[in-house]
Protein backbone atom coordinates (compact mmCIF):
# COMPACT_ATOMS: atom_id res chain seq x y z
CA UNK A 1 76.35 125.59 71.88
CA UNK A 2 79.16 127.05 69.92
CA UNK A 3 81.11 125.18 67.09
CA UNK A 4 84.34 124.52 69.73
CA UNK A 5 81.59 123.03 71.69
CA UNK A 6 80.84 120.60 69.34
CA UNK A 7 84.15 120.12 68.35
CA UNK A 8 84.86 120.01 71.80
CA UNK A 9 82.72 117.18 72.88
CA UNK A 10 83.01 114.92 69.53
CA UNK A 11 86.66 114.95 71.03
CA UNK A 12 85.58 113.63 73.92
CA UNK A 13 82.89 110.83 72.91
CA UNK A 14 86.06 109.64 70.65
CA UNK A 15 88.76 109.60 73.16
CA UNK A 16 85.92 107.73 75.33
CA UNK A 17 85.47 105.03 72.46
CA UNK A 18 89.27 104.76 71.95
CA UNK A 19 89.24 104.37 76.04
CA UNK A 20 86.88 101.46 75.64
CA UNK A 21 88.23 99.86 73.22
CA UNK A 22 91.75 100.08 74.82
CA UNK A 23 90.51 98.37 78.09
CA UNK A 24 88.75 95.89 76.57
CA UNK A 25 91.75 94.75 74.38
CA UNK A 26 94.13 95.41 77.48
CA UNK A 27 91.62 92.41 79.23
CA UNK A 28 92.13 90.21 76.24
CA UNK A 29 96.10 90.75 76.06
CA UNK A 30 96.13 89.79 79.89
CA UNK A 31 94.19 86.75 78.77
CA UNK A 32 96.15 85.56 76.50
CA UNK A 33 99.27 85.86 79.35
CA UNK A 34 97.31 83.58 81.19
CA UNK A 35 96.51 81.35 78.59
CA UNK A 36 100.29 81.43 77.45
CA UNK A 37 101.78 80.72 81.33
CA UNK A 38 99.15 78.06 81.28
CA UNK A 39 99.99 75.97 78.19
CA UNK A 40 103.66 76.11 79.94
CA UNK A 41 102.55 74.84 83.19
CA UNK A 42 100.88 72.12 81.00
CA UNK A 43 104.29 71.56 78.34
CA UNK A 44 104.80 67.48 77.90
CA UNK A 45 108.44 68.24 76.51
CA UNK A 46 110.97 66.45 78.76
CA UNK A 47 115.05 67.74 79.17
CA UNK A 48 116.60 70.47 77.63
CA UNK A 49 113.36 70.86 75.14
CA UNK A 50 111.30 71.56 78.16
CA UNK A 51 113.93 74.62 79.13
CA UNK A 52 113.81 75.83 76.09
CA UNK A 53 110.15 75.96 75.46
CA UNK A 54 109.46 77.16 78.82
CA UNK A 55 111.86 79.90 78.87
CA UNK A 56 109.81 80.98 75.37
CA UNK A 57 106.42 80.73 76.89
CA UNK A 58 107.54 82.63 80.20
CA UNK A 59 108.88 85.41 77.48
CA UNK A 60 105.75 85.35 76.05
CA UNK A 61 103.59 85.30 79.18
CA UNK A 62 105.74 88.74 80.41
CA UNK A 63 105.76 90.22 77.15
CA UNK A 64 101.82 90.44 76.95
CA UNK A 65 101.46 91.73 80.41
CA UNK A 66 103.81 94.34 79.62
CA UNK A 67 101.62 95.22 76.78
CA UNK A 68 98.21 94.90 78.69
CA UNK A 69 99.54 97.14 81.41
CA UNK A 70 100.72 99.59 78.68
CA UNK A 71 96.91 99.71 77.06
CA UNK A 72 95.39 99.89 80.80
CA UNK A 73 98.13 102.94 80.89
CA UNK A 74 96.63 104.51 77.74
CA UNK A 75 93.62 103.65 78.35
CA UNK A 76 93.23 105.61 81.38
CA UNK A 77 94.98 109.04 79.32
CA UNK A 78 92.29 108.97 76.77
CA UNK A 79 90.03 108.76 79.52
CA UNK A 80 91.35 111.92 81.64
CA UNK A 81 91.89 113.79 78.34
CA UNK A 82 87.97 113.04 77.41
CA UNK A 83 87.13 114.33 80.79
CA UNK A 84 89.06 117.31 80.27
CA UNK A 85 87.54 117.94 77.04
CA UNK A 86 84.32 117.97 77.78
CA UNK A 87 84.67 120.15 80.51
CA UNK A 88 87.01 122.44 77.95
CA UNK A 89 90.34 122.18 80.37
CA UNK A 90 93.66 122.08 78.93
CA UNK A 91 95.02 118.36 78.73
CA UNK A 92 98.02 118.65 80.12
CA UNK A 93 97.70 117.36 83.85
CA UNK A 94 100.40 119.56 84.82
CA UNK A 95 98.23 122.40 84.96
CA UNK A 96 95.18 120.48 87.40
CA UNK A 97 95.23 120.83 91.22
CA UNK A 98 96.85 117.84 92.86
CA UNK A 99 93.09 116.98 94.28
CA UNK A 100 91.61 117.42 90.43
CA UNK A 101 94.76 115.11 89.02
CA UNK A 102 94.32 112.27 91.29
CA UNK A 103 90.86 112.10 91.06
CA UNK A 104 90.90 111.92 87.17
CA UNK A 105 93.53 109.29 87.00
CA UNK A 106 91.80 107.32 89.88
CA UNK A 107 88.34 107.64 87.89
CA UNK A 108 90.24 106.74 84.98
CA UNK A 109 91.42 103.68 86.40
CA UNK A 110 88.07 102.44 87.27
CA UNK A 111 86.68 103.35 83.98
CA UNK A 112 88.94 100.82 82.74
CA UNK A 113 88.38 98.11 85.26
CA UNK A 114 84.73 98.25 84.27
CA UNK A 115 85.00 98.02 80.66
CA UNK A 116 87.42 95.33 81.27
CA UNK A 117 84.96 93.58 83.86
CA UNK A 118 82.20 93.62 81.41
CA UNK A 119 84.36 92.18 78.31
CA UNK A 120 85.69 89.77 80.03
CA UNK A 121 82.82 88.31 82.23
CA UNK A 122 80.84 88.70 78.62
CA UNK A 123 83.44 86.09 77.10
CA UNK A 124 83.06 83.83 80.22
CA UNK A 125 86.38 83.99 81.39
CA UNK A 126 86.77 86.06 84.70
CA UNK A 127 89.21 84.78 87.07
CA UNK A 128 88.81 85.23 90.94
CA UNK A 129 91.07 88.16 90.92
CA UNK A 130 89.50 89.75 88.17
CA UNK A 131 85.78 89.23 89.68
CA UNK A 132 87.10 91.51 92.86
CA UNK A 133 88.71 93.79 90.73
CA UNK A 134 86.07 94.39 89.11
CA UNK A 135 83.64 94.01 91.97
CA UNK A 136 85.74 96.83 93.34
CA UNK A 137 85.24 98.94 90.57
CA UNK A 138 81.13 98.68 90.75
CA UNK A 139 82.09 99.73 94.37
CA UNK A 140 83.83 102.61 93.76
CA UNK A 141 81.46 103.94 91.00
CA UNK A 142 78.46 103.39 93.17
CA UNK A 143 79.92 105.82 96.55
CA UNK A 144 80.68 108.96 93.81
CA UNK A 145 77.50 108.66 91.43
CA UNK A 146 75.67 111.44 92.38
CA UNK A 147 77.68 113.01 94.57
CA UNK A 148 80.21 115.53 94.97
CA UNK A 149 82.40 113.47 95.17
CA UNK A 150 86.50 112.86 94.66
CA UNK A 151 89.10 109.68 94.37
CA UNK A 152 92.16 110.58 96.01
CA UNK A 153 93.47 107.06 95.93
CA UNK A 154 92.20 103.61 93.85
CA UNK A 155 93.98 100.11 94.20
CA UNK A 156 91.55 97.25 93.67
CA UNK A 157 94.23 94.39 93.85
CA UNK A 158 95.93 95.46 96.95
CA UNK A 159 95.63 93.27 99.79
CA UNK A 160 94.26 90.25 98.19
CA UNK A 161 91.56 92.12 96.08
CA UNK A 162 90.25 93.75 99.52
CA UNK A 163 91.98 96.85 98.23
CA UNK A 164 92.79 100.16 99.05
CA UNK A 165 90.75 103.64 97.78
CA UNK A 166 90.17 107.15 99.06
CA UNK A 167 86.68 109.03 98.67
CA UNK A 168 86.17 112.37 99.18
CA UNK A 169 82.87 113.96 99.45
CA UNK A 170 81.09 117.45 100.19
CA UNK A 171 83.61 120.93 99.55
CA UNK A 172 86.15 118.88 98.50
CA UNK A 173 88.33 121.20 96.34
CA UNK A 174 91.20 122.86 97.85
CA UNK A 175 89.64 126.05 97.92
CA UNK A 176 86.38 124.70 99.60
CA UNK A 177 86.31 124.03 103.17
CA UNK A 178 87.40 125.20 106.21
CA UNK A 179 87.09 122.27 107.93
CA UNK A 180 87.93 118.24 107.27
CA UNK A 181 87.35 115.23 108.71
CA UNK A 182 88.95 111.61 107.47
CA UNK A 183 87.73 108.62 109.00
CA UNK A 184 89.63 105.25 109.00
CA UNK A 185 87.30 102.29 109.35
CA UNK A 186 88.10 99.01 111.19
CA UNK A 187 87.63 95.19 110.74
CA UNK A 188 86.37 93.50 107.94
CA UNK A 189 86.33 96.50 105.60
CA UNK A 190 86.98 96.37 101.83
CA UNK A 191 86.92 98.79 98.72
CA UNK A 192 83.38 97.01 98.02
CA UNK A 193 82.22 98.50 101.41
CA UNK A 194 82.80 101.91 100.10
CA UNK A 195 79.35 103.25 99.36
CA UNK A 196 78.21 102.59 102.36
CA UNK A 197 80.82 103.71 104.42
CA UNK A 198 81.25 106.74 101.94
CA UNK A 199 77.39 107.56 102.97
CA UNK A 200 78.43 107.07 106.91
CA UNK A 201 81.09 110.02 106.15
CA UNK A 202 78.53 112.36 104.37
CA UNK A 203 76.50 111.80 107.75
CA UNK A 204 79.30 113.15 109.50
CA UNK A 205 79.50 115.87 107.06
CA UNK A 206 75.83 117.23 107.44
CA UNK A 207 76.37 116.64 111.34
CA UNK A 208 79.30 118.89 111.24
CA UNK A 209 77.56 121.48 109.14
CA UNK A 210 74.30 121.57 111.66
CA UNK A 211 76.85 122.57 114.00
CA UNK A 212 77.89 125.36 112.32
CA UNK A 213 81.08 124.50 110.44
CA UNK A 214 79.81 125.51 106.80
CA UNK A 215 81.92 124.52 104.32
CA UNK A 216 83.25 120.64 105.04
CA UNK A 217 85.04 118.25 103.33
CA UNK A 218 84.72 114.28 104.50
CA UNK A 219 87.35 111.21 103.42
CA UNK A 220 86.80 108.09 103.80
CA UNK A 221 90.52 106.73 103.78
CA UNK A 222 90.79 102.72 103.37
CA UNK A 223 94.24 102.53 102.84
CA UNK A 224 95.41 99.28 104.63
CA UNK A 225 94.74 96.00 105.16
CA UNK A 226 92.26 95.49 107.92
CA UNK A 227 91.18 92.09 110.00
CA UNK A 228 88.80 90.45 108.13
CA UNK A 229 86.80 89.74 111.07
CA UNK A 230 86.17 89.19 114.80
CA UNK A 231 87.58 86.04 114.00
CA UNK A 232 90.55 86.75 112.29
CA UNK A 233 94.07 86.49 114.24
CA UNK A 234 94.91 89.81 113.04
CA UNK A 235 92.62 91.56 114.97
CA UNK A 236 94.40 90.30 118.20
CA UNK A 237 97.39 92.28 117.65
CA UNK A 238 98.46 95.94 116.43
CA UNK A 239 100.34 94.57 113.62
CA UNK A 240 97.94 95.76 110.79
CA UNK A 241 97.29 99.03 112.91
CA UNK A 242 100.93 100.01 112.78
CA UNK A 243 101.22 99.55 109.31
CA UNK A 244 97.90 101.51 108.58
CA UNK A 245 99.09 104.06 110.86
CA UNK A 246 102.43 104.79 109.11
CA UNK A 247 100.69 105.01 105.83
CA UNK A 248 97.42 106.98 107.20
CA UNK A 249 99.88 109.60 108.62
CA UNK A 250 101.64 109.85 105.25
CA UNK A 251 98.68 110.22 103.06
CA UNK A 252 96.78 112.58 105.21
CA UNK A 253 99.89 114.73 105.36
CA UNK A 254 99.57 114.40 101.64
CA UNK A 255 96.01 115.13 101.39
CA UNK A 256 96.61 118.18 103.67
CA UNK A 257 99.47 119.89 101.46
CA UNK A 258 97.25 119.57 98.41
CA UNK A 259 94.42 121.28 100.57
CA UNK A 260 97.63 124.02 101.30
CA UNK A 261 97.11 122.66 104.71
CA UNK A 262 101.06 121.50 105.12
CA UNK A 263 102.22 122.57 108.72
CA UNK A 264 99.31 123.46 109.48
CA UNK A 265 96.18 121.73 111.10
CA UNK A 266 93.52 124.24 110.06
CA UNK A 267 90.45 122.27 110.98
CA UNK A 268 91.43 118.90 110.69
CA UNK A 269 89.94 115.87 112.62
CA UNK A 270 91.23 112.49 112.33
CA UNK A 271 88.22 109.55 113.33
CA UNK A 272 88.87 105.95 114.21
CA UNK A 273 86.41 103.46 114.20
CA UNK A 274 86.63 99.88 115.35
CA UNK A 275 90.18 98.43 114.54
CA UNK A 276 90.51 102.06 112.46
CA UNK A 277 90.61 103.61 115.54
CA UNK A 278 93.44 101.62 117.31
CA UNK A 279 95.27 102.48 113.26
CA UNK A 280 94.34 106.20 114.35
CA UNK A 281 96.02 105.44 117.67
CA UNK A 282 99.04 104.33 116.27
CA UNK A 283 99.44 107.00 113.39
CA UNK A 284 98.86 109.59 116.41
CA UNK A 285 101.12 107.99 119.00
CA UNK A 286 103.84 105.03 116.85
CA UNK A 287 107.08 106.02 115.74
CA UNK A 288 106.06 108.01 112.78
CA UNK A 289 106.01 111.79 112.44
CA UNK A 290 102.12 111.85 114.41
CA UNK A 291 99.55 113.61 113.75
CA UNK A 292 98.66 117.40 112.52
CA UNK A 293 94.98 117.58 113.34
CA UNK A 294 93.05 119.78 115.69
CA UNK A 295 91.36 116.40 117.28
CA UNK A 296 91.13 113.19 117.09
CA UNK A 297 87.83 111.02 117.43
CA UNK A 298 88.36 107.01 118.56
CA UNK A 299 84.47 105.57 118.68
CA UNK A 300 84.00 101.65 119.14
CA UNK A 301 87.57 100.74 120.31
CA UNK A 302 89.61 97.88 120.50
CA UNK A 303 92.18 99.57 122.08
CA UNK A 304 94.68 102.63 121.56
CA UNK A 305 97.55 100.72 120.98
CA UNK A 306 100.72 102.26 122.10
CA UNK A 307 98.66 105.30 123.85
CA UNK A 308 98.29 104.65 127.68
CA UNK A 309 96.87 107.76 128.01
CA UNK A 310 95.48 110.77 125.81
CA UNK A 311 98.90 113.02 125.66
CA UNK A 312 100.59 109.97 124.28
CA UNK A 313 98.60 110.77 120.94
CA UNK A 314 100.41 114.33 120.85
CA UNK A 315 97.22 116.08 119.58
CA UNK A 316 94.89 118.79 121.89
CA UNK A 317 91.66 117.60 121.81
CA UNK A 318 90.81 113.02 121.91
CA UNK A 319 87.66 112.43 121.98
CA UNK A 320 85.96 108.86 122.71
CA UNK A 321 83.12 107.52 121.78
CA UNK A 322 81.64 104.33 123.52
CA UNK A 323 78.26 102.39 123.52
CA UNK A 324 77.82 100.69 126.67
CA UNK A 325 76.68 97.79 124.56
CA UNK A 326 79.45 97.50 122.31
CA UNK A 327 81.20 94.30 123.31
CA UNK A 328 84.61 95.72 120.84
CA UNK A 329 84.95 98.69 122.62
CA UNK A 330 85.37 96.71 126.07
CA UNK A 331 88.22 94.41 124.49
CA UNK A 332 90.70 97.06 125.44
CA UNK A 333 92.71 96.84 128.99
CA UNK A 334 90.66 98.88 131.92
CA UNK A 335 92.12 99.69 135.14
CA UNK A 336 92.95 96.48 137.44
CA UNK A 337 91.86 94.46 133.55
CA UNK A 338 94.62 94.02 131.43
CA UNK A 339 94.01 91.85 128.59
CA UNK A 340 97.63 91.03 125.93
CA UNK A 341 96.32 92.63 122.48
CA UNK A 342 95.41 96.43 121.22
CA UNK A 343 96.44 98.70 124.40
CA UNK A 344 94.09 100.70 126.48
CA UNK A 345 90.56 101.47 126.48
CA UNK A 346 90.78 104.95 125.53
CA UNK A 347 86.76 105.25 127.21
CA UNK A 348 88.65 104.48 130.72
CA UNK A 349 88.82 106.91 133.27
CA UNK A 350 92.92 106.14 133.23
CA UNK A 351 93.04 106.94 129.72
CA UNK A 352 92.03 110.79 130.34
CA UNK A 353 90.04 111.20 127.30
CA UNK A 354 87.22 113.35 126.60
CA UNK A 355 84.42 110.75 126.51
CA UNK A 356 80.53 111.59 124.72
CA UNK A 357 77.70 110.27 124.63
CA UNK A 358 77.16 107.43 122.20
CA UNK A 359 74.30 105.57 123.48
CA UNK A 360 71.04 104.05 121.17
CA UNK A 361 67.25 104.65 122.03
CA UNK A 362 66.85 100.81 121.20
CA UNK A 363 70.03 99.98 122.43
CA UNK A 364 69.69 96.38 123.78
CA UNK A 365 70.09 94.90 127.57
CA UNK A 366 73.02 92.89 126.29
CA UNK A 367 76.42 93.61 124.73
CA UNK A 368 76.71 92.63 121.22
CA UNK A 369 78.69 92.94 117.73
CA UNK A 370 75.62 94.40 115.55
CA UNK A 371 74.29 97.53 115.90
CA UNK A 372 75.83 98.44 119.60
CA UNK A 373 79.08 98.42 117.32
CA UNK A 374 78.26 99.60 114.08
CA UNK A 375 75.88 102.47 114.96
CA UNK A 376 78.15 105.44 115.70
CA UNK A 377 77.15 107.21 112.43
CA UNK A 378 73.56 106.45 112.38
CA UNK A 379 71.79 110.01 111.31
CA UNK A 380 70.57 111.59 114.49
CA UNK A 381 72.16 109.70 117.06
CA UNK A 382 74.00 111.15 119.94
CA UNK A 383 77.06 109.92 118.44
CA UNK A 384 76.84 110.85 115.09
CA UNK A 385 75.59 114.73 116.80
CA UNK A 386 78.66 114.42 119.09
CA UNK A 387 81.40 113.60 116.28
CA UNK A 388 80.31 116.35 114.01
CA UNK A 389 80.11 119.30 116.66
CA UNK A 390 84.10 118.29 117.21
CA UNK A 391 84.38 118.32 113.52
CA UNK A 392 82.13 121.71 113.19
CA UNK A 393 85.22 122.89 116.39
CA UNK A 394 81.97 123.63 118.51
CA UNK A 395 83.82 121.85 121.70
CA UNK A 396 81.66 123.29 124.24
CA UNK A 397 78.93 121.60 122.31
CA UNK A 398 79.97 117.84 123.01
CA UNK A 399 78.12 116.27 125.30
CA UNK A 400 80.22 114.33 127.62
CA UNK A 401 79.79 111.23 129.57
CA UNK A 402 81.17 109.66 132.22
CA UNK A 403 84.57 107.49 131.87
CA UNK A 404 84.66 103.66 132.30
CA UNK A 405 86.09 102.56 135.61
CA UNK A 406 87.67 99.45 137.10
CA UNK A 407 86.65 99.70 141.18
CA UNK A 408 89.63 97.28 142.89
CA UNK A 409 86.60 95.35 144.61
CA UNK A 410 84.74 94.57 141.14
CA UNK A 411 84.90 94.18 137.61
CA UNK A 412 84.99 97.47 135.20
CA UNK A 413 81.60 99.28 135.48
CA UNK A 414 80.06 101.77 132.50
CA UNK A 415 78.24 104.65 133.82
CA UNK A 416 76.61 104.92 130.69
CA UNK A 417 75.04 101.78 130.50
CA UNK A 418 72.07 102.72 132.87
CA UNK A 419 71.88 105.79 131.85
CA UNK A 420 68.18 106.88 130.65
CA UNK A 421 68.39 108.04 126.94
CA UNK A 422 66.11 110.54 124.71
């Protein structure tokens, strides 16, 4: 090791101290905002006194915000600039792919949220928001340790402290991969779900790959605010999935221009699951600008919201993936069925979708919500196989299955569901 080396990484352990150090006191300046608007709430001074000492305490209570955002802020610098360091980069961020800049800030952000987690649930006082903060943090730390991984986006407070983060794994650098897949997950996700749904895209990934797409790049995008269950009113409308699908279709076109991908699809798929896939639907098909992928994937669907058919999505190749037993995928409107909520089922023969084979060697004789739902990226399934040769562009390779049919003497029938599997 040379003496800039050393030099070199002394730099860096410091500027990680002073990043520590920074977080932790940014945690105790937001405390004492709290404790500050709290003592107002509490003031026992009556008339114009009262004003008057709340209008000093409210001062106060902004003031130190203000400064704890400002350390968080700084905090986060001495963070990227240790990481840069060490890794003997030039500091200036200017000069750092968009993919490289994000992904240090965004690291840098949870750096912080973790020191600040630990000070402050060592001095007892975590508040609920601050427990999913930093909840959210341990998430986001746990899907990139050991991987090759990215942060595109981090935002544990958003949505109630659900939040809202971006994970990139495999040949994620712009200069990687020829092919890309994103997929946008459906109810009851949260930023703490994102190791294992981070784990469901690197299955994708290596499905793609033993397809013969070599270099691939997988995103798991959770950047809106999904149902937070089969029980939530949410999930009865496309309410959320319109306002996920304007901002998916932004920040993919985003994520696309930083891969020098902008106007171009070059090996792009876009996959839906669950409620994600009705977003997909509506990113593809709403009033935005659509779409610019080569396909698009929907796989346990609600619906496909303002699609009645494929074409309506404005992209070649839709692909559908349905269990037979997967009671969410039949919630969408079949043939003579027509149920008010999240649009067609894009599995229908109506629909005019490319349907594959998703079905389970244990799949049960009933429909359910477990496994029948969340299985589609279960390694070595005909799912998971199916979705990664349309990621790998190996078309011809997708097995496909019958549509879903509504007979004007009976109710909707599944070809798939006596089908003999393995």
């Amino acid at each position: 090791m040379t003496g800039a080396d050393d030099r070199a990484g002394a730099g860096a352990a410091l500027l990680e101290r002073a990043a520590a150090v920074l977080a932790a006191a940014a945690a105790r300046w937001q405390e004492f905002a709290d404790a500050v608007a709290l003592v107002g709430r509490l003031g026992s001074f009556v008339g114009l006194a009262a004003e008057a000492y709340a209008a000093q305490v409210a001062a106060a209570g902004d003031g130190a915000r203000q400064r704890a955002a400002w350390l968080r802020r700084v905090a986060q610098e001495c963070w990227v600039a240790a990481d840069l360091a060490r890794a003997g980069r030039p500091v200036d961020l200017g000069v750092v792919d968009e993919v490289a800049r994000r992904d240090l800030l965004a690291r840098a952000a949870v750096d912080a949220d973790l020191v600040a987690g630990r000070t402050r649930s060592a001095d007892g006082l975590l508040d609920g928001a601050e427990v999913s903060t930093w909840r959210n943090a341990r998430a986001v730390a746990a899907a990139v340790e050991g991987r090759e991984a990215v942060v595109w986006a981090y935002d544990p407070t958003a949505h109630g402290g659900d939040g809202e983060v971006v994970v990139g794994v495999g040949d994620v650098r712009p200069d990687g991969s020829a092919r890309h897949v994103v997929l946008v997950p459906g109810v009851g996700t949260e930023v703490a779900d994102a190791p294992r749904q981070v784990a469901r895209v690197e299955t994708v990934v290596a499905a793609a790959r033993e397809q013969g797409a070599g270099a691939t790049s997988g995103w798991f995008w959770l950047g809106y605010d999904t149902p937070d269950g089969p029980g939530d009113p949410a999930m009865l409308t496309t309410a959320r999935a319109q306002a996920g699908g304007e901002a998916f279709a932004a920040d993919l076109a985003r994520l696309q221009a930083a891969h020098g991908n902008a106007g171009g699809t070059s090996g792009w798929t876009a996959v839906g699951h669950s409620y994600g896939a009705t977003t997909v639907a509506e990113a593809a098909a709403g009033s935005g600008p659509g779409l610019d992928v080569d396909a698009v994937v929907l796989v346990g669907a609600p619906g496909a919201g303002p699609a009645q058919e494929a074409a309506d999505l404005g992209v070649s190749r839709v692909f559908v993936g349905r269990d037979s037993r997967d009671v969410v995928a039949t919630v969408g409107a079949e043939g003579w069925v027509a149920p008010p909520g999240l649009g067609r089922d894009p599995a229908s023969e109506e629909f005019g979708a490319v349907r594959f084979r998703a079905e389970r060697l244990d799949r049960e004789p009933w429909r359910g919500w477990g496994e029948a739902h969340t299985g589609y990226f279960t390694r070595g399934t005909e799912s998971v196989d199916n979705i990664g040769a349309v990621v790998a562009g190996a078309y011809a390779r997708v097995e496909v299955a019958e549509s879903a049919f509504d007979p004007w003497w009976g109710r909707p029938r599944d070809p798939e569901w006596m089908r003999s599997v393995g």
